[in-house]
Protein backbone atom coordinates (compact mmCIF):
# COMPACT_ATOMS: atom_id res chain seq x y z
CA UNK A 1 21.27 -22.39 -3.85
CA UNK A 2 21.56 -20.10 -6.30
CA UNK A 3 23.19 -17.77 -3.72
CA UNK A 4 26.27 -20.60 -3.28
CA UNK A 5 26.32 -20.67 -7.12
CA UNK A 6 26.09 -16.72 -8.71
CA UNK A 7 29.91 -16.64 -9.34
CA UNK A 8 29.86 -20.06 -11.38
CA UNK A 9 26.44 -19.16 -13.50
CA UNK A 10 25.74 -16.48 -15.74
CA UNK A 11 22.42 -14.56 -15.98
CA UNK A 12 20.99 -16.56 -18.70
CA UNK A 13 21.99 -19.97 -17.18
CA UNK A 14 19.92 -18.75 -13.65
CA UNK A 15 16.97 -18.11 -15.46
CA UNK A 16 16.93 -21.68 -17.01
CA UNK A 17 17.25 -23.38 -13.83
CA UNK A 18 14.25 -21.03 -12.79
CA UNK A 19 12.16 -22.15 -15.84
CA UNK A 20 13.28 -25.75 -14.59
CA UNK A 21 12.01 -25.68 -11.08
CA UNK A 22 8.62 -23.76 -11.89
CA UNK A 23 8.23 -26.68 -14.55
CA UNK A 24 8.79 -28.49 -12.26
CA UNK A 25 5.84 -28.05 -10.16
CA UNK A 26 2.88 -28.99 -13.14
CA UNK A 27 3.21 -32.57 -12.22
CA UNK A 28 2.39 -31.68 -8.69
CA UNK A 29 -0.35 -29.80 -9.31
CA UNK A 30 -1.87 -32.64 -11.70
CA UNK A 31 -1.43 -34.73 -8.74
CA UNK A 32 -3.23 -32.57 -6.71
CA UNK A 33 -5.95 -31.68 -9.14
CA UNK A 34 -7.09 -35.13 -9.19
CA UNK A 35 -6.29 -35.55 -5.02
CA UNK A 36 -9.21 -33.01 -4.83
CA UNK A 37 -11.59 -34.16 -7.82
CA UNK A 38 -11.55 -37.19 -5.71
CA UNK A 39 -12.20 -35.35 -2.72
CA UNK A 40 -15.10 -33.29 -4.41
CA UNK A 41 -16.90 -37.12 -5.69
CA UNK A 42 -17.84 -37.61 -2.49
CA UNK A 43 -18.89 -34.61 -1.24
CA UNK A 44 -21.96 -32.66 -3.23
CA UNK A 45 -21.12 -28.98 -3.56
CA UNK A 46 -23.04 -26.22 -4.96
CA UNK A 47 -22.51 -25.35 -8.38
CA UNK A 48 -20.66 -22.00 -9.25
CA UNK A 49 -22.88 -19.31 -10.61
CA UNK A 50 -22.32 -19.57 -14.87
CA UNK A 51 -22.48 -15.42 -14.91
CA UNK A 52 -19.37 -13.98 -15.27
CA UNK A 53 -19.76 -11.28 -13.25
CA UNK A 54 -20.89 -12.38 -9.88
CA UNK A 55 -17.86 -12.07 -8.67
CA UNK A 56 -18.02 -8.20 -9.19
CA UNK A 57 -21.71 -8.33 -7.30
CA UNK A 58 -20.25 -10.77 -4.65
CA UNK A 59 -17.36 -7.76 -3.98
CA UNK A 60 -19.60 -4.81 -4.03
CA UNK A 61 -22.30 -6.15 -1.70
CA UNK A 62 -19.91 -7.67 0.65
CA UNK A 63 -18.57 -6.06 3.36
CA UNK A 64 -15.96 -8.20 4.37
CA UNK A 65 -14.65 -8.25 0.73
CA UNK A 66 -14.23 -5.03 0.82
CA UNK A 67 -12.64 -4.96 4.27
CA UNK A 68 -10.01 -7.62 2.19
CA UNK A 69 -9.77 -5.47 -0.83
CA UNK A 70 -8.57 -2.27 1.50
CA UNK A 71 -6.16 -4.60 3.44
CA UNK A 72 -4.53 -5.73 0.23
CA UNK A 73 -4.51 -2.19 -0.85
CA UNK A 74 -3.30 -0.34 1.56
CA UNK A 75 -0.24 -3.30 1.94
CA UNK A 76 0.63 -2.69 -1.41
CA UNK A 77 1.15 1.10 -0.39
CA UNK A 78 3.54 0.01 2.15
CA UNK A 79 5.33 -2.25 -0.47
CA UNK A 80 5.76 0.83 -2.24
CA UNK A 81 7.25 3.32 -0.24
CA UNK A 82 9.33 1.17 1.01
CA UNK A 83 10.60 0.11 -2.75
CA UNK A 84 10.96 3.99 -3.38
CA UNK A 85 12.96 4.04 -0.50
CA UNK A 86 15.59 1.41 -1.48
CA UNK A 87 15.31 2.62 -4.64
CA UNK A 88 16.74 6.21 -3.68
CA UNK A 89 19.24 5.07 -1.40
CA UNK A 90 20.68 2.25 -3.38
CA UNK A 91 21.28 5.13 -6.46
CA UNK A 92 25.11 5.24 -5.11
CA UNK A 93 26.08 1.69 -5.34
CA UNK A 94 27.78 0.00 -8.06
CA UNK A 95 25.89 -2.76 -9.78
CA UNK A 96 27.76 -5.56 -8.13
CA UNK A 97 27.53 -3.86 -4.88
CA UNK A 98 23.22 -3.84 -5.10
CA UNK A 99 23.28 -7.36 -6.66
CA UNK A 100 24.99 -8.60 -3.35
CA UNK A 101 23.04 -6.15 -0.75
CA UNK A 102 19.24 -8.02 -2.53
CA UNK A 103 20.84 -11.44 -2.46
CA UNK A 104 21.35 -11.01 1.25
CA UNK A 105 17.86 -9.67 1.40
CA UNK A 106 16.66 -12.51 -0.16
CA UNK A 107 18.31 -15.14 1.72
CA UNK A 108 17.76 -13.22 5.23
CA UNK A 109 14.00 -13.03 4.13
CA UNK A 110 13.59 -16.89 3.42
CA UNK A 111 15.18 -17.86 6.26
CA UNK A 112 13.24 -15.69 8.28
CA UNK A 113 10.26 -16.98 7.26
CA UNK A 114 10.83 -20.86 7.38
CA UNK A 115 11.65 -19.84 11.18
CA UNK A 116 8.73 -17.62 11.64
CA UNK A 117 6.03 -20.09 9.79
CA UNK A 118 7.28 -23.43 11.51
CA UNK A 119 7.92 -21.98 15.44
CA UNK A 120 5.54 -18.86 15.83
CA UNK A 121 2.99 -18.03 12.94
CA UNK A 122 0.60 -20.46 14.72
CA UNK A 123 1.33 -20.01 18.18
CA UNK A 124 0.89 -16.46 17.01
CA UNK A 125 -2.69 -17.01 15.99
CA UNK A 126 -4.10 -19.39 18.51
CA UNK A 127 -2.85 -17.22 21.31
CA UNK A 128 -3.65 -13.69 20.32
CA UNK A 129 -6.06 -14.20 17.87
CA UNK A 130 -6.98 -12.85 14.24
CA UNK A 131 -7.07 -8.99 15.28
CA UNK A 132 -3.23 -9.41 16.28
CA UNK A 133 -2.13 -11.71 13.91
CA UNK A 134 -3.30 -9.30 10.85
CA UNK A 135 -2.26 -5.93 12.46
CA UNK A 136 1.48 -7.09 13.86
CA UNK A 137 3.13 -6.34 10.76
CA UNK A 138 1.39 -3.61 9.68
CA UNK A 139 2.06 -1.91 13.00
CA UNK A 140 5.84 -2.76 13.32
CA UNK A 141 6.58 -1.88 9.82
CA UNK A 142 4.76 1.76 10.61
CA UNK A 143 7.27 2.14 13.53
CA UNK A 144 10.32 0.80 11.78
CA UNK A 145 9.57 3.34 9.00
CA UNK A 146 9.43 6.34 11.49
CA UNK A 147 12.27 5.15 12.42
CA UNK A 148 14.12 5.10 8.87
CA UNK A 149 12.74 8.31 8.06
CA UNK A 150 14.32 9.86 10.94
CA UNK A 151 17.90 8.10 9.53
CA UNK A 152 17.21 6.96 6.26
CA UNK A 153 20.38 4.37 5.85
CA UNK A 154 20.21 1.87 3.67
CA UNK A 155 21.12 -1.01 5.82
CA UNK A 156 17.81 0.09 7.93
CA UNK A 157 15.86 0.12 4.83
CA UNK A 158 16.60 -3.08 3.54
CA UNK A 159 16.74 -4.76 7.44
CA UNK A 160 13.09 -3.17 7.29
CA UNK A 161 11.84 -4.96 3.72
CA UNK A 162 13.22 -8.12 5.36
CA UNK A 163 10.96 -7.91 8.34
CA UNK A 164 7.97 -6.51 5.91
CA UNK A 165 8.69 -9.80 3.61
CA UNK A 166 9.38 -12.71 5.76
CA UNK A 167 6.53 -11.11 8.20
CA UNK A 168 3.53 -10.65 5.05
CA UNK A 169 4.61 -14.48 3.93
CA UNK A 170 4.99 -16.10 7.25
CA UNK A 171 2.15 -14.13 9.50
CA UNK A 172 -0.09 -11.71 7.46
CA UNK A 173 -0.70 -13.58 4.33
CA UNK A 174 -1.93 -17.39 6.02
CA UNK A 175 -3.82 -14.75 8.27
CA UNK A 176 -5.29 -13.30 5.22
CA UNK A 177 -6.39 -16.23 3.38
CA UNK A 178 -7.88 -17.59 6.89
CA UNK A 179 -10.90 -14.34 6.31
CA UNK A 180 -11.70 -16.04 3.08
CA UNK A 181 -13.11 -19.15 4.91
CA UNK A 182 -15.75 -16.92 6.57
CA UNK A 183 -17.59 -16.34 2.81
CA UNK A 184 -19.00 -18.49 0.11
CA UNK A 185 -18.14 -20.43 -2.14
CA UNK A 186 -19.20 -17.95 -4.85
CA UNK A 187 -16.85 -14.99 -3.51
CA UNK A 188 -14.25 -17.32 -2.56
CA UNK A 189 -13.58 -18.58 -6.06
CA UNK A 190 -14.98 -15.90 -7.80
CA UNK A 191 -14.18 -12.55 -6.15
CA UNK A 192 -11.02 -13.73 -4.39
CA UNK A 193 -9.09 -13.37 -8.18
CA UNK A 194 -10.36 -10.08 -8.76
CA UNK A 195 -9.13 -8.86 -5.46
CA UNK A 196 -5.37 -10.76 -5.54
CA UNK A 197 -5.10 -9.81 -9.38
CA UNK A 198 -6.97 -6.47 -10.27
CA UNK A 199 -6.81 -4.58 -6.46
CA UNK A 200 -3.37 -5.60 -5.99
CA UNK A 201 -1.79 -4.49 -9.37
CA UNK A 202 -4.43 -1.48 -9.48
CA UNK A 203 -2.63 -0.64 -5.68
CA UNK A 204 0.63 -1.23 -7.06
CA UNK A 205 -0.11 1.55 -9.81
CA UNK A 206 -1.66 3.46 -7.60
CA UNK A 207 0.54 4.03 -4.96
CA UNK A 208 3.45 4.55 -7.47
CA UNK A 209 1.64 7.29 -8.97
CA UNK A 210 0.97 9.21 -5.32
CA UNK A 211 4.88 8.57 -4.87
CA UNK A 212 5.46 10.41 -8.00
CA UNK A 213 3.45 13.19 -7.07
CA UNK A 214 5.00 13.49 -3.67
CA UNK A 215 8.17 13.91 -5.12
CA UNK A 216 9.79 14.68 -8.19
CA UNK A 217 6.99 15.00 -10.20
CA UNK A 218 4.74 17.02 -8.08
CA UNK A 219 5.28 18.57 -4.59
CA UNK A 220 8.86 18.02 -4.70
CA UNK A 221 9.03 16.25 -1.32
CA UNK A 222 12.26 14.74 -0.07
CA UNK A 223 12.88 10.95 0.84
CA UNK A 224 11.58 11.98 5.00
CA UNK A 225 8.46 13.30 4.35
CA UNK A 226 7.62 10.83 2.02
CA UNK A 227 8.38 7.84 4.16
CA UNK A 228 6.23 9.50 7.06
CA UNK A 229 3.05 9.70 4.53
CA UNK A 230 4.57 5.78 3.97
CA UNK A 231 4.07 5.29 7.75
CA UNK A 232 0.60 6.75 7.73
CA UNK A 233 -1.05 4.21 4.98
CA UNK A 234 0.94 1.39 7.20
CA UNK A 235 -0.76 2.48 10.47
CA UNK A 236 -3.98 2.36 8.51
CA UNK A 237 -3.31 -0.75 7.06
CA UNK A 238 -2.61 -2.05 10.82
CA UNK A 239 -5.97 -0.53 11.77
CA UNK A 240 -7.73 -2.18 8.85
CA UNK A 241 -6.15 -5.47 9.76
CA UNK A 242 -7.77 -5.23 13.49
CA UNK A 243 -10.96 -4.43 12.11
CA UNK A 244 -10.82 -7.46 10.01
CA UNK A 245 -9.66 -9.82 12.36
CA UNK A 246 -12.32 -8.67 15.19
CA UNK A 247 -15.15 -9.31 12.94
CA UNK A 248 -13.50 -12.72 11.71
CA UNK A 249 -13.47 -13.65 15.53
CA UNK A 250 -16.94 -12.23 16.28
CA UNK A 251 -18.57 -15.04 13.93
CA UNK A 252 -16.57 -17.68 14.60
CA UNK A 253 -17.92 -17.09 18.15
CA UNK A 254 -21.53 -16.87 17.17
């Protein structure tokens, strides 16, 4: 909508209709708040552990949170070569020239993924199972970006973030959060922040860091090499994502 709109609202107008509709969303999560406390009434749970840092035990103990934390990781690597990558090649265009080339990304991306999540993430799933459905991305993106790197055009690069985005939110994300129903209660509510807020942005700094070394500020490598090392962390990433998915299948067959 706010595609339709851009010439008729200024800057400061857009970001008060996005204050409006993410106010917009407290009523429904009162609603569902006390949908669930309902819910909860009737069914006795455990209570949560009162020490604050069982969640940190819970991660370090558990193998498949770690398997989790590494996934996360390593996608966040992938985020960020890719970034780098538009980053570089988008250094040439003018400011209204970028401004259109992300709002196509943007609207390409959520289109994409309506489509994706409401005709093939769970035909996806039930047909190929977990090991596919968390390594698909991973392992397309590592192609596409030996691909780029051999002709690193913009129009590939961004064609590329709009398979990695509308693929993570349509396929590898609801495949993510599926591994968390495999643990506790405990490491589900406690651990599962830790690794969405403090491995995440950790991986973000992280990775941003190693790109920095790579090139400019270190070993002075150009915008091929560096999106090969990119492909690299994504074929691990792919790999982690089969290991995952295997093990989440194993016990669900036990």
């Amino acid at each position: 909508m706010i595609l339709l709109f851009r010439h008729r609202i200024n800057e400061e107008n857009i970001l008060l209709v996005t204050a409006g509709v993410l106010l917009l969303t407290l009523p429904l999560i009162a609603i569902l708040n006390r949908e669930f406390a309902k819910k909860e009434g009737k069914v006795k749970r455990s209570r949560l552990s009162a020490n604050p840092f069982s969640g940190f035990q819970e991660f370090i103990t558990h193998k498949r949170l770690v398997g989790i934390a590494a996934f996360i990781f390593l996608f966040t690597g992938a985020s960020a070569f890719l970034y780098f990558a538009q980053k570089e090649l988008l250094t040439d265009y003018s400011r209204a020239d970028r401004k259109q080339l992300l709002g196509s990304v943007e609207l390409a991306t959520n289109i994409l993924t309506i489509v994706i999540g409401m005709f093939a993430t769970n035909r996806i799933a039930r047909r190929f199972g977990m090991p596919t459905t968390l390594s698909l991305v991973p392992f397309v993106i590592c192609s596409l970006l030996l691909l780029v790197s051999m002709n690193p055009a913009i129009m590939l690069v961004l064609a590329l973030q709009v398979v990695r985005r509308s693929g993570n939110y349509a396929i590898t994300r609801p495949a993510r959060e599926i591994l968390y129903t495999a643990v506790d209660r405990e490491a589900r509510f406690k651990t599962k922040p830790i690794i969405d807020v403090a491995v995440y942005c950790g991986g973000d700094v992280f990775w941003i860091w190693l790109i920095t070394l790579l090139g400019e500020g270190g070993l002075k490598l150009g915008l091929t090499p560096i999106l090969c090392v990119g492909a690299a962390v994504t074929l691990i990433w792919g790999f982690v994502g089969v290991y995952l998915g295997r093990k989440h299948d194993l016990d669900d067959s036990e």
